[in-house]
PDB file of N, CA and C in Angstrom:
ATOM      1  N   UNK A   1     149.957 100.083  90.105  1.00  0.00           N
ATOM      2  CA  UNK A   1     150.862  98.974  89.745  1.00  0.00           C
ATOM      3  C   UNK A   1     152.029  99.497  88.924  1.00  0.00           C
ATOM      4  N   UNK A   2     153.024  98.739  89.588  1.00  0.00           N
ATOM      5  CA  UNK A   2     154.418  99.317  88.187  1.00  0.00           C
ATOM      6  C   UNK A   2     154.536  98.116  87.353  1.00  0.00           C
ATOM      7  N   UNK A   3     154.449  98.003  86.329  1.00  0.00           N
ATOM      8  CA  UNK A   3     155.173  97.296  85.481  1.00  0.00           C
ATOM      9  C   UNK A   3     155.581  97.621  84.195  1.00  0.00           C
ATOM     10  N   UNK A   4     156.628  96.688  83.858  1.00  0.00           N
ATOM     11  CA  UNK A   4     157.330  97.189  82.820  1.00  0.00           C
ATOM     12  C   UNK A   4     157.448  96.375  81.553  1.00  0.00           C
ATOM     13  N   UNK A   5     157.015  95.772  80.752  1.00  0.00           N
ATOM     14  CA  UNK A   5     157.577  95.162  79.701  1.00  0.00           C
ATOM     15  C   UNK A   5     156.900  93.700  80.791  1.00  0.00           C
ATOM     16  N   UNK A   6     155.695  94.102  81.327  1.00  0.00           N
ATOM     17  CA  UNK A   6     154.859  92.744  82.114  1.00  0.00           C
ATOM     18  C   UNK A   6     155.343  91.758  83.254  1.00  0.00           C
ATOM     19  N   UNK A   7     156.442  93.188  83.375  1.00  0.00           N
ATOM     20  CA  UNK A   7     157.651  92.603  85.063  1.00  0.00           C
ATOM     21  C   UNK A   7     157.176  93.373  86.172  1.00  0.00           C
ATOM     22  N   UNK A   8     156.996  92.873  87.124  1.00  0.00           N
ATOM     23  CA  UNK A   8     156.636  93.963  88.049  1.00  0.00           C
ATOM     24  C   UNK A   8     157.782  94.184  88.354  1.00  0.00           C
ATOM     25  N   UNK A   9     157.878  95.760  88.787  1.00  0.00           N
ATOM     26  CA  UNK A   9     159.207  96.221  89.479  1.00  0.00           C
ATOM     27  C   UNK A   9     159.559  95.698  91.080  1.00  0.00           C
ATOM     28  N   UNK A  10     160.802  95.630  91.404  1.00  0.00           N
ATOM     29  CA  UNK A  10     161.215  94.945  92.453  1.00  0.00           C
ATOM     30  C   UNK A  10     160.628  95.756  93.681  1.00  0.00           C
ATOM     31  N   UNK A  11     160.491  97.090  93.592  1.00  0.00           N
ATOM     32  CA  UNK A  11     159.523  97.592  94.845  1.00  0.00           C
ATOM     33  C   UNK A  11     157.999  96.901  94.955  1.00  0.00           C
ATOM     34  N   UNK A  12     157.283  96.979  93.893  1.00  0.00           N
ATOM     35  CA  UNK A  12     156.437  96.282  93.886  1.00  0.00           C
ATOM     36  C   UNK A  12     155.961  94.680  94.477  1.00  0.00           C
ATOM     37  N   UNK A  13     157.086  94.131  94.233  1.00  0.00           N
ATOM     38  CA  UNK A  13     157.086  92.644  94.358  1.00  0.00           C
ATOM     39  C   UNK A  13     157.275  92.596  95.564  1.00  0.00           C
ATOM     40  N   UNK A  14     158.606  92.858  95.955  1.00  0.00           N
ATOM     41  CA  UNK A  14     158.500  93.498  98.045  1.00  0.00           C
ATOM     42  C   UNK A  14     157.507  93.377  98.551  1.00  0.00           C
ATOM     43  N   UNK A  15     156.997  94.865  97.966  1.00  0.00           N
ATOM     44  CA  UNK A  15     155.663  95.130  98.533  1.00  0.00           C
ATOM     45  C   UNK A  15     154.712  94.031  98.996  1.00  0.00           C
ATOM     46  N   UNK A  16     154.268  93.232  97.665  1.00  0.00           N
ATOM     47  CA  UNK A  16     153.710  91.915  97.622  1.00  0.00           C
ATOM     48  C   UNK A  16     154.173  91.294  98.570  1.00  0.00           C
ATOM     49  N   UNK A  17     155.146  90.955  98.623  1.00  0.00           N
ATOM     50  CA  UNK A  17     155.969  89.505  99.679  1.00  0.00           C
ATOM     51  C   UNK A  17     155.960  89.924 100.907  1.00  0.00           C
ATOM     52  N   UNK A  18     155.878  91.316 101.749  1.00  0.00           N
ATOM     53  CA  UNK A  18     156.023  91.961 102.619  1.00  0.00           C
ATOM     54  C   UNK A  18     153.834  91.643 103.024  1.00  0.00           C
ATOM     55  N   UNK A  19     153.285  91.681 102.418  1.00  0.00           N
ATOM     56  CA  UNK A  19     151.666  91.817 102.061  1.00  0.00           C
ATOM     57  C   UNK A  19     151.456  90.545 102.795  1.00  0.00           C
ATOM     58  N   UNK A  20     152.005  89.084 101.959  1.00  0.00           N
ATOM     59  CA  UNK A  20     151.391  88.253 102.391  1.00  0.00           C
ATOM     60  C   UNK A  20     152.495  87.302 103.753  1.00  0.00           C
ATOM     61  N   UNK A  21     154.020  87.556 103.643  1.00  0.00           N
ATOM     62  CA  UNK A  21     154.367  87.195 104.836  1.00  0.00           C
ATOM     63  C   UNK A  21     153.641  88.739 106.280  1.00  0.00           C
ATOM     64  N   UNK A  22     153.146  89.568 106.019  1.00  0.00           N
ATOM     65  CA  UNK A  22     151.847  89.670 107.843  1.00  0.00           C
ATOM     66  C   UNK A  22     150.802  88.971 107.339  1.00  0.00           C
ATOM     67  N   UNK A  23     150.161  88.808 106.460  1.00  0.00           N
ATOM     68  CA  UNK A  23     148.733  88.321 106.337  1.00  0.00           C
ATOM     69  C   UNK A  23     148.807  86.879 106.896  1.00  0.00           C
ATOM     70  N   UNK A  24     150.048  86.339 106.540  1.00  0.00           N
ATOM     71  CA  UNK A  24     150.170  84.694 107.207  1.00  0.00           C
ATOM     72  C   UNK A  24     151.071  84.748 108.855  1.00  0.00           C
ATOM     73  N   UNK A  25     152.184  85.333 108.697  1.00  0.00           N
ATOM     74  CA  UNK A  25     152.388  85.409 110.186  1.00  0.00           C
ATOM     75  C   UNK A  25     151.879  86.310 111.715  1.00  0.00           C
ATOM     76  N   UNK A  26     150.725  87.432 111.157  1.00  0.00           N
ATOM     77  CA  UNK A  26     150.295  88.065 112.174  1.00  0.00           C
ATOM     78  C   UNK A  26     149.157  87.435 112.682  1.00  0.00           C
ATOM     79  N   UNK A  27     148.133  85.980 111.729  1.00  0.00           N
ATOM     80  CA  UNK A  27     147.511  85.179 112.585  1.00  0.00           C
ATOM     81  C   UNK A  27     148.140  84.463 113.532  1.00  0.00           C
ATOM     82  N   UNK A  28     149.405  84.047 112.826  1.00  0.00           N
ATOM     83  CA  UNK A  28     150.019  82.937 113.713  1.00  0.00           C
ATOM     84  C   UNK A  28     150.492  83.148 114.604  1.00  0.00           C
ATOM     85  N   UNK A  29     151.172  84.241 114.772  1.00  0.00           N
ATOM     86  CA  UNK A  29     151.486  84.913 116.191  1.00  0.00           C
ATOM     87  C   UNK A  29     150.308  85.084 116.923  1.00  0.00           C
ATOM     88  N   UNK A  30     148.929  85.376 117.185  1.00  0.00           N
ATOM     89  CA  UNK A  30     147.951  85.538 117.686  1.00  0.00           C
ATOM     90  C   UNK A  30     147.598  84.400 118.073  1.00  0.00           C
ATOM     91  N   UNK A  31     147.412  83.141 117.371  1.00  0.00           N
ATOM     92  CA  UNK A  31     147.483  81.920 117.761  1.00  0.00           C
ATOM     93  C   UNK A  31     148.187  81.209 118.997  1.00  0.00           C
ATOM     94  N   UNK A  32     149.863  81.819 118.394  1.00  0.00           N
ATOM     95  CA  UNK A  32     150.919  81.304 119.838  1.00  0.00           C
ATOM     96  C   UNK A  32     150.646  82.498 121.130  1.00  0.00           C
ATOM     97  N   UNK A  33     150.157  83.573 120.811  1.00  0.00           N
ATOM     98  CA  UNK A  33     150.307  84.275 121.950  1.00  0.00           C
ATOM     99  C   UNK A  33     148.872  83.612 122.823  1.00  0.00           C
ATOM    100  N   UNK A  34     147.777  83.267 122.297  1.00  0.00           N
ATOM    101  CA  UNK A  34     146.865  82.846 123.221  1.00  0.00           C
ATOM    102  C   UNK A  34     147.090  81.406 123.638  1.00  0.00           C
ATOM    103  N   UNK A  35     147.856  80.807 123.229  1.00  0.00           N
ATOM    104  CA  UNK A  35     148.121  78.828 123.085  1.00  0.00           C
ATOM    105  C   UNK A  35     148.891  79.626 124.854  1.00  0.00           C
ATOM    106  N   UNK A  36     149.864  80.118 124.847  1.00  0.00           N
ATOM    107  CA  UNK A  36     151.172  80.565 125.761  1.00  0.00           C
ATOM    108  C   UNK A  36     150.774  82.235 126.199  1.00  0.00           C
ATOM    109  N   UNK A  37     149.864  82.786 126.010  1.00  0.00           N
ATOM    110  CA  UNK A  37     149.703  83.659 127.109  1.00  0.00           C
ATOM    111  C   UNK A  37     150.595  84.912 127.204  1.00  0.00           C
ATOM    112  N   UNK A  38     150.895  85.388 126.304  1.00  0.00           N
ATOM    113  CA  UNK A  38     152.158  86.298 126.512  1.00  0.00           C
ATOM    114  C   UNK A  38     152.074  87.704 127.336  1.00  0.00           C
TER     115      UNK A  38
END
C-alpha cells in the first residue's frame, strides 16, 4: 500500500478503480455475451 499522511497515492487509487470497474463489468459482459451469443 502507498500512503501518505493517510492519502492513498493516485497510482494506488487507479489501481483500485481499475480493480473494481473488471470485477463489475467483466460479469456483465459475460451475461450480454450469452443473453446475444457473440
Amino acid at each position: 500500500m502507498c500512503v501518505y499522511e493517510g492519502i492513498l497515492c493516485k497510482e494506488q487509487f487507479l489501481y483500485v478503480v481499475l480493480f473494481v470497474i473488471k470485477k463489475i463489468t467483466i460479469p456483465f459482459l459475460n451475461k450480454v455475451r450469452k443473453r446475444y451469443s457473440f
